[in-house]
N, C-alpha and C. Protein backbone atom coordinates (compact mmCIF):
# COMPACT_ATOMS: atom_id res chain seq x y z
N UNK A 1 -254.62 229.44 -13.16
CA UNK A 1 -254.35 230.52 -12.23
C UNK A 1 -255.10 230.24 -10.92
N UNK A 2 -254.47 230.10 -9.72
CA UNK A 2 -255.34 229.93 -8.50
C UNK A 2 -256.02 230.98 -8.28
N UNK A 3 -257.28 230.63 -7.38
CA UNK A 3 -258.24 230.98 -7.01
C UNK A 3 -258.26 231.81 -5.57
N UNK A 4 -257.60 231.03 -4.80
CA UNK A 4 -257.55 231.16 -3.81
C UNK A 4 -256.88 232.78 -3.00
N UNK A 5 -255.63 232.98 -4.03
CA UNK A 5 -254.69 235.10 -3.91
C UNK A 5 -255.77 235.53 -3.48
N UNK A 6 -256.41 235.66 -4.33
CA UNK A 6 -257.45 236.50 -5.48
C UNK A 6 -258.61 236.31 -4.14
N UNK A 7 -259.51 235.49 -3.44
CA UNK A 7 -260.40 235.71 -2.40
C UNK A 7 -259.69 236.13 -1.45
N UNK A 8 -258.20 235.85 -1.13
CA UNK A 8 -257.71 236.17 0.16
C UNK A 8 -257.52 237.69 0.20
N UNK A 9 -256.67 238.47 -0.75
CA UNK A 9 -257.08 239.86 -1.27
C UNK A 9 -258.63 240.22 -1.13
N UNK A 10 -259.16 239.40 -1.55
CA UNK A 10 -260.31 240.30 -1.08
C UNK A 10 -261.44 240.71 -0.10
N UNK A 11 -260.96 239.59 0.47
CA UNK A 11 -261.24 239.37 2.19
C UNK A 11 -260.17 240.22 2.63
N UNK A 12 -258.81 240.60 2.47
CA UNK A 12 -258.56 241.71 3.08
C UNK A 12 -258.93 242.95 3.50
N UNK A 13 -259.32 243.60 1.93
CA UNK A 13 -259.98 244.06 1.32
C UNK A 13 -260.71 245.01 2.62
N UNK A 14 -261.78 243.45 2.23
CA UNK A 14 -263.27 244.23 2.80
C UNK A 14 -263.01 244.04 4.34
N UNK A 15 -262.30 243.42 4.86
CA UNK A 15 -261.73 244.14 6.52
C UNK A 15 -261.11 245.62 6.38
N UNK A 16 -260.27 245.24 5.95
CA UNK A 16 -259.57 246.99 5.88
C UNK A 16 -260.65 248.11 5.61
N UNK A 17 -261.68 247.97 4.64
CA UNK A 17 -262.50 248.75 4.54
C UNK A 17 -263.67 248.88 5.49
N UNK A 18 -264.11 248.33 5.95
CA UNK A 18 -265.11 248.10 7.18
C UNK A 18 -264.12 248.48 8.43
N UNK A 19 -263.05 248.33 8.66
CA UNK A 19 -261.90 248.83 9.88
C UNK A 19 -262.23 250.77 9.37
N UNK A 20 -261.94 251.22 8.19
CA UNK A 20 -261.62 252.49 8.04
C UNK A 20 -262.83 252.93 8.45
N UNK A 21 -264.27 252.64 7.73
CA UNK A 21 -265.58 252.98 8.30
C UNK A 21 -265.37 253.20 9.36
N UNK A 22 -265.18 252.09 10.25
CA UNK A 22 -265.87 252.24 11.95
C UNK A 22 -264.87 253.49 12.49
N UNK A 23 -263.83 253.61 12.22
CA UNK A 23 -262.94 254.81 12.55
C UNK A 23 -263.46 255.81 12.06
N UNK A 24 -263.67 256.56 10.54
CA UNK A 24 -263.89 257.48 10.25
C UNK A 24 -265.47 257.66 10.71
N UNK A 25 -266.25 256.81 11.51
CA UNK A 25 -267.51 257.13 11.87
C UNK A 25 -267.61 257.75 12.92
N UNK A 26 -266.19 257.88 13.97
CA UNK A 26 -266.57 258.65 15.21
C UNK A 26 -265.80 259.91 15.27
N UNK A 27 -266.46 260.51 15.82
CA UNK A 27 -265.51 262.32 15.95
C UNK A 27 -266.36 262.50 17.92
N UNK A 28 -265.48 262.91 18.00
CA UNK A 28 -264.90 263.36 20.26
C UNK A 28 -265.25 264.57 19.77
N UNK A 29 -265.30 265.46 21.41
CA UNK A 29 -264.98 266.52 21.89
C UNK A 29 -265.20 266.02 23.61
N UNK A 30 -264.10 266.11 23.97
CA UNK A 30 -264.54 266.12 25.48
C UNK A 30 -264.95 264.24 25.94
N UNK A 31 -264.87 263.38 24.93
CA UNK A 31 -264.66 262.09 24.85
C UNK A 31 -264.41 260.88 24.27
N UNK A 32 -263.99 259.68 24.48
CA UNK A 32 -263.29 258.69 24.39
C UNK A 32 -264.11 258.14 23.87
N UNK A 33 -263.96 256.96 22.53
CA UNK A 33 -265.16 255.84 23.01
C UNK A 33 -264.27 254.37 22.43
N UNK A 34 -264.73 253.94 22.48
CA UNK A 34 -263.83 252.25 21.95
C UNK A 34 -265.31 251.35 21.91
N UNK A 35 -265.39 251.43 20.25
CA UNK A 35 -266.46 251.08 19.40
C UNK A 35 -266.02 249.65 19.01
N UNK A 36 -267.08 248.76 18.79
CA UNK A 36 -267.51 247.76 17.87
C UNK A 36 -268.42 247.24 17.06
N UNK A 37 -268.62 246.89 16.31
CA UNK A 37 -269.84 246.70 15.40
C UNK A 37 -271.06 247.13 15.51
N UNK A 38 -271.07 246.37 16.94
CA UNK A 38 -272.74 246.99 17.21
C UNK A 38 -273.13 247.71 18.63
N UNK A 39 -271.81 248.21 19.28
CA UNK A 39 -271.49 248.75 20.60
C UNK A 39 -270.45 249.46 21.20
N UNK A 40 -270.73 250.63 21.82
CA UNK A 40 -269.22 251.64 21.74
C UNK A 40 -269.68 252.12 23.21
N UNK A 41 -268.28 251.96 23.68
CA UNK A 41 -268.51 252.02 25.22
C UNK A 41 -267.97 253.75 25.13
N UNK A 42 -268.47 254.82 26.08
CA UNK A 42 -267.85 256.26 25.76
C UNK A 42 -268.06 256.65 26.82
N UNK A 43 -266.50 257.20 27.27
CA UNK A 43 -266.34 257.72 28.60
C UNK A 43 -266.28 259.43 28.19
N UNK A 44 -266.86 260.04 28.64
CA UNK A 44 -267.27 261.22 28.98
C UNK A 44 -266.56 261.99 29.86
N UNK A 45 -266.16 263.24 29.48
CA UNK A 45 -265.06 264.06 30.73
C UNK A 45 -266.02 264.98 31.46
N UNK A 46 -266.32 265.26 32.38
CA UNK A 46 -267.08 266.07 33.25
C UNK A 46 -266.38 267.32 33.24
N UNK A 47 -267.15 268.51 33.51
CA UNK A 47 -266.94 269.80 33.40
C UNK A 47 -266.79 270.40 31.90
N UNK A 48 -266.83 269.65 30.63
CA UNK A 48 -266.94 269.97 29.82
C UNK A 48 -268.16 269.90 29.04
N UNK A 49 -267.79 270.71 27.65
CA UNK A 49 -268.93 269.81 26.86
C UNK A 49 -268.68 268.91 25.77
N UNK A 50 -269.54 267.88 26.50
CA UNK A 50 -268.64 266.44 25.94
C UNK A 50 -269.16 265.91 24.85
N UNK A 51 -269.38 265.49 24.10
CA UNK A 51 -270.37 264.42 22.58
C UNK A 51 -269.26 263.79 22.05
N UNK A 52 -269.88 263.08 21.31
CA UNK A 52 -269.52 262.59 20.23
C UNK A 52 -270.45 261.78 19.03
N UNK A 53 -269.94 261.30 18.11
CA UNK A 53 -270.90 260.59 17.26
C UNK A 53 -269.96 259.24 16.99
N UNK A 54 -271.09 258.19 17.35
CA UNK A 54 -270.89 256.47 17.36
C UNK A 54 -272.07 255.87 16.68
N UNK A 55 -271.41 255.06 16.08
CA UNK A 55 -273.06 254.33 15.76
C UNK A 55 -273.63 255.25 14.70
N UNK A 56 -273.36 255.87 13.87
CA UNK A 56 -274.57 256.76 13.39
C UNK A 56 -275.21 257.96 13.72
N UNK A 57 -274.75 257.89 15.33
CA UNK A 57 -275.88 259.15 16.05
C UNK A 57 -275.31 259.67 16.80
N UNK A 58 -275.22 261.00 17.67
CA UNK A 58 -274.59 261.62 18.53
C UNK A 58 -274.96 261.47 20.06
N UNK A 59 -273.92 261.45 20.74
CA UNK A 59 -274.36 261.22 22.16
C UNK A 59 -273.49 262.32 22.85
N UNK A 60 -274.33 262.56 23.70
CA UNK A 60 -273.39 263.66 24.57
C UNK A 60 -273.90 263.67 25.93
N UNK A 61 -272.94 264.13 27.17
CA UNK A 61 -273.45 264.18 27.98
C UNK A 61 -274.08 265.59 28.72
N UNK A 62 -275.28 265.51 29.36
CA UNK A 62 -276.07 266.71 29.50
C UNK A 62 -276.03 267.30 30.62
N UNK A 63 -275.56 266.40 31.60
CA UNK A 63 -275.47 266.64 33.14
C UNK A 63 -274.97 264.95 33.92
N UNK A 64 -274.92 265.61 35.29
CA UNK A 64 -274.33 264.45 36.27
C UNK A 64 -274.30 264.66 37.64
N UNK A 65 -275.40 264.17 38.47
CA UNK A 65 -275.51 264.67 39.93
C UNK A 65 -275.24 263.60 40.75
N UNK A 66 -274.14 263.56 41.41
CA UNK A 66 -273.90 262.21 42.30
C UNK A 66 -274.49 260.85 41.45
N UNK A 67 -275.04 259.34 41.93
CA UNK A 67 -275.15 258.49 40.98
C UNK A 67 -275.57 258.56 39.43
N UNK A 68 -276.41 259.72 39.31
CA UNK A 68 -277.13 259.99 38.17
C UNK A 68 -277.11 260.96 37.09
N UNK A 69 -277.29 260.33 36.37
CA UNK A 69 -276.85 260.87 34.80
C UNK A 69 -277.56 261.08 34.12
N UNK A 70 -277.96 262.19 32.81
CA UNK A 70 -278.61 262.90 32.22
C UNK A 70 -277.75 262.35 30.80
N UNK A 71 -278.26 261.88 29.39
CA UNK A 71 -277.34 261.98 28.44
C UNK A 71 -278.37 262.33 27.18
N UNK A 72 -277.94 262.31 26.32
CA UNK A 72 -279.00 262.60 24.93
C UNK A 72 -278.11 261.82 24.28
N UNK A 73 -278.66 260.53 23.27
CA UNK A 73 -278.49 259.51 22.57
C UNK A 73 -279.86 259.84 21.24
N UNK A 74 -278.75 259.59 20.09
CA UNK A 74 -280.08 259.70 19.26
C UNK A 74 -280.84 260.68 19.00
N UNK A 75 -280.58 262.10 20.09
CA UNK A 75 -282.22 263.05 20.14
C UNK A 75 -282.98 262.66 21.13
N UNK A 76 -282.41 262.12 22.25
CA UNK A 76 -283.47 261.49 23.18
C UNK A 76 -282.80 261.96 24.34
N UNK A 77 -283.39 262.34 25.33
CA UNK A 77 -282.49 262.36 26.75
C UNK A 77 -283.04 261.29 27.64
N UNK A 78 -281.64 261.12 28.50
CA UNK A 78 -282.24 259.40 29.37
C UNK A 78 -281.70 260.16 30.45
N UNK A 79 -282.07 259.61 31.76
CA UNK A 79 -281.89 259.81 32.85
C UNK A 79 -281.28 258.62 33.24
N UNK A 80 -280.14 258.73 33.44
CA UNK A 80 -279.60 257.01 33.74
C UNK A 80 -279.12 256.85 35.60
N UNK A 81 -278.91 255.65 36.19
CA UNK A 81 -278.18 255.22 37.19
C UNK A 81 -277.14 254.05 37.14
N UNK A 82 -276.31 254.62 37.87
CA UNK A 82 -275.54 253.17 37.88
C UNK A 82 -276.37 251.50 37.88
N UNK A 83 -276.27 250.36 37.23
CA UNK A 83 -276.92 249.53 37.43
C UNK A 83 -278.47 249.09 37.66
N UNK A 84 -278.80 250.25 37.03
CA UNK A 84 -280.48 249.67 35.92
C UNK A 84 -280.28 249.59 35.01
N UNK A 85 -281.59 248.56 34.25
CA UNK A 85 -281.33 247.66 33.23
C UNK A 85 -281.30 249.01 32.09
N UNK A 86 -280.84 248.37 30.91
CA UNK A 86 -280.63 249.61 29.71
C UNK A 86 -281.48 250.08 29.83
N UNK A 87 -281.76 251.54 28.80
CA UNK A 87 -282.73 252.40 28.45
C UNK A 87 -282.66 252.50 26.81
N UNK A 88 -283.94 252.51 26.50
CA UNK A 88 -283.46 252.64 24.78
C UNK A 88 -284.04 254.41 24.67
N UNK A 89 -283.42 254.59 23.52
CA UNK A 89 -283.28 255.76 22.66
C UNK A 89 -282.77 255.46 21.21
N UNK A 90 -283.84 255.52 20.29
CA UNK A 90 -283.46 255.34 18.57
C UNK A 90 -282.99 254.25 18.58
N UNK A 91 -283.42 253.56 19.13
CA UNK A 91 -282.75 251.73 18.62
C UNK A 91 -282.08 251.44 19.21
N UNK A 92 -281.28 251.90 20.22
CA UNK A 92 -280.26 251.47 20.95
C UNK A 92 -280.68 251.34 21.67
N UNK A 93 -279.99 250.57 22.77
CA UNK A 93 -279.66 250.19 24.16
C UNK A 93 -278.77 251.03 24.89
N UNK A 94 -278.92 251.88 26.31
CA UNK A 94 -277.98 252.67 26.80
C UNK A 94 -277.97 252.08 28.32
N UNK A 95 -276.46 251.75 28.58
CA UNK A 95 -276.37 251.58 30.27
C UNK A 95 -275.70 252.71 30.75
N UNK A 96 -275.47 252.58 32.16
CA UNK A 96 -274.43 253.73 32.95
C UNK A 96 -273.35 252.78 33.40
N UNK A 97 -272.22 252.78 32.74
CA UNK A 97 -271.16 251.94 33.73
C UNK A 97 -270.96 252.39 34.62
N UNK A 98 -270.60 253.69 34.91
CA UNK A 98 -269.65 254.34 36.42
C UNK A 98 -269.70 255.83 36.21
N UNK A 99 -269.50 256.45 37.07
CA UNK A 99 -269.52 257.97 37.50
C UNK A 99 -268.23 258.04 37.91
N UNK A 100 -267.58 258.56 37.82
CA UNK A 100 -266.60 259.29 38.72
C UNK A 100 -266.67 261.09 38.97
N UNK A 101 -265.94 261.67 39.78
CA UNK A 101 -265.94 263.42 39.98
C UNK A 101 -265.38 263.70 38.40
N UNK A 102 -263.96 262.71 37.97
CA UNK A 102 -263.66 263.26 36.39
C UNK A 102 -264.79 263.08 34.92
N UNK A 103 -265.61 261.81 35.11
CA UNK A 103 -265.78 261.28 34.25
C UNK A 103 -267.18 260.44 34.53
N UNK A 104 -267.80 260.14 33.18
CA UNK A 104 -268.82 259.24 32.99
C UNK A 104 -268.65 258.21 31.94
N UNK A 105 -268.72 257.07 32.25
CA UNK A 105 -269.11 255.98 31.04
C UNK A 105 -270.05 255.08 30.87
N UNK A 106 -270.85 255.81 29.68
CA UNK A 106 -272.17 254.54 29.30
C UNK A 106 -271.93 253.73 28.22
N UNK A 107 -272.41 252.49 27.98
CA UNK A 107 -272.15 251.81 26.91
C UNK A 107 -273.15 251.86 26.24
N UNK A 108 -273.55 252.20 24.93
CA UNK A 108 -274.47 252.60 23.69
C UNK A 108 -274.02 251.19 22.83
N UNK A 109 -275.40 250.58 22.91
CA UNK A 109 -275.51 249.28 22.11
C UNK A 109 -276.43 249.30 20.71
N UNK A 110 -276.64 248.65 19.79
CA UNK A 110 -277.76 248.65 18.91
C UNK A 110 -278.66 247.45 19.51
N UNK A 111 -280.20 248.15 19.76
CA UNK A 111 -281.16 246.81 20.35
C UNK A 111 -281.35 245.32 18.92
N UNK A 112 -280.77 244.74 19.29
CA UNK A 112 -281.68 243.44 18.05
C UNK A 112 -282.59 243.62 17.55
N UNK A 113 -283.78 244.11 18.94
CA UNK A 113 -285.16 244.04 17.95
C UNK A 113 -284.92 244.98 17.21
N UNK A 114 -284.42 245.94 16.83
CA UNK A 114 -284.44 247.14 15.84
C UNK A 114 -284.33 247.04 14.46
């Protein structure tokens, strides 16, 4: 009987199941995110109240005054700007991609050293 069905099934398998995880791990209100293993970029709608949970942990946004941004990652609040280097909160890594009047997007990484 080959060997070979039988690992390929189950390397399916365990993609399909690690695919359903990373999906059933995030829940929105008020935002977007487009996750990967170890990084989920989440655009944020302004005038609302926005969160979600990625990664394990909830992020939401807290405020937004012209370049600068207020978010809570983890239980932590960061004060972010466009283009300074990350900020950590609970193991992660947090940048500010962009502001707009609609919207905010930071990318929430897991740090290595963690």
């Amino acid at each position: 009987m080959p060997i070979f069905p039988v690992r390929r099934a189950a390397g399916l398998f365990a993609g399909l199941a690690l695919g359903l995880a990373v999906l059933a791990g995030c829940s929105s209100q008020g935002a977007s995110t487009d996750c990967g293993l170890d990084a989920c970029t989440v655009t944020f709608e302004r005038g609302v109240d926005a969160s979600t949970t990625i990664l394990g942990v909830e992020a939401k946004l807290v405020g937004a005054e012209g370049d600068q941004v207020t978010v809570e990652v983890a239980g932590e609040q960061l004060t972010l700007t466009t283009g300074q280097q990350a900020a950590e909160a609970g193991g992660f890594a947090v940048t500010l991609d962009s502001v707009t009047d609609q919207q905010v997007k930071i990318r929430v990484s897991r740090n290595p050293g963690s």
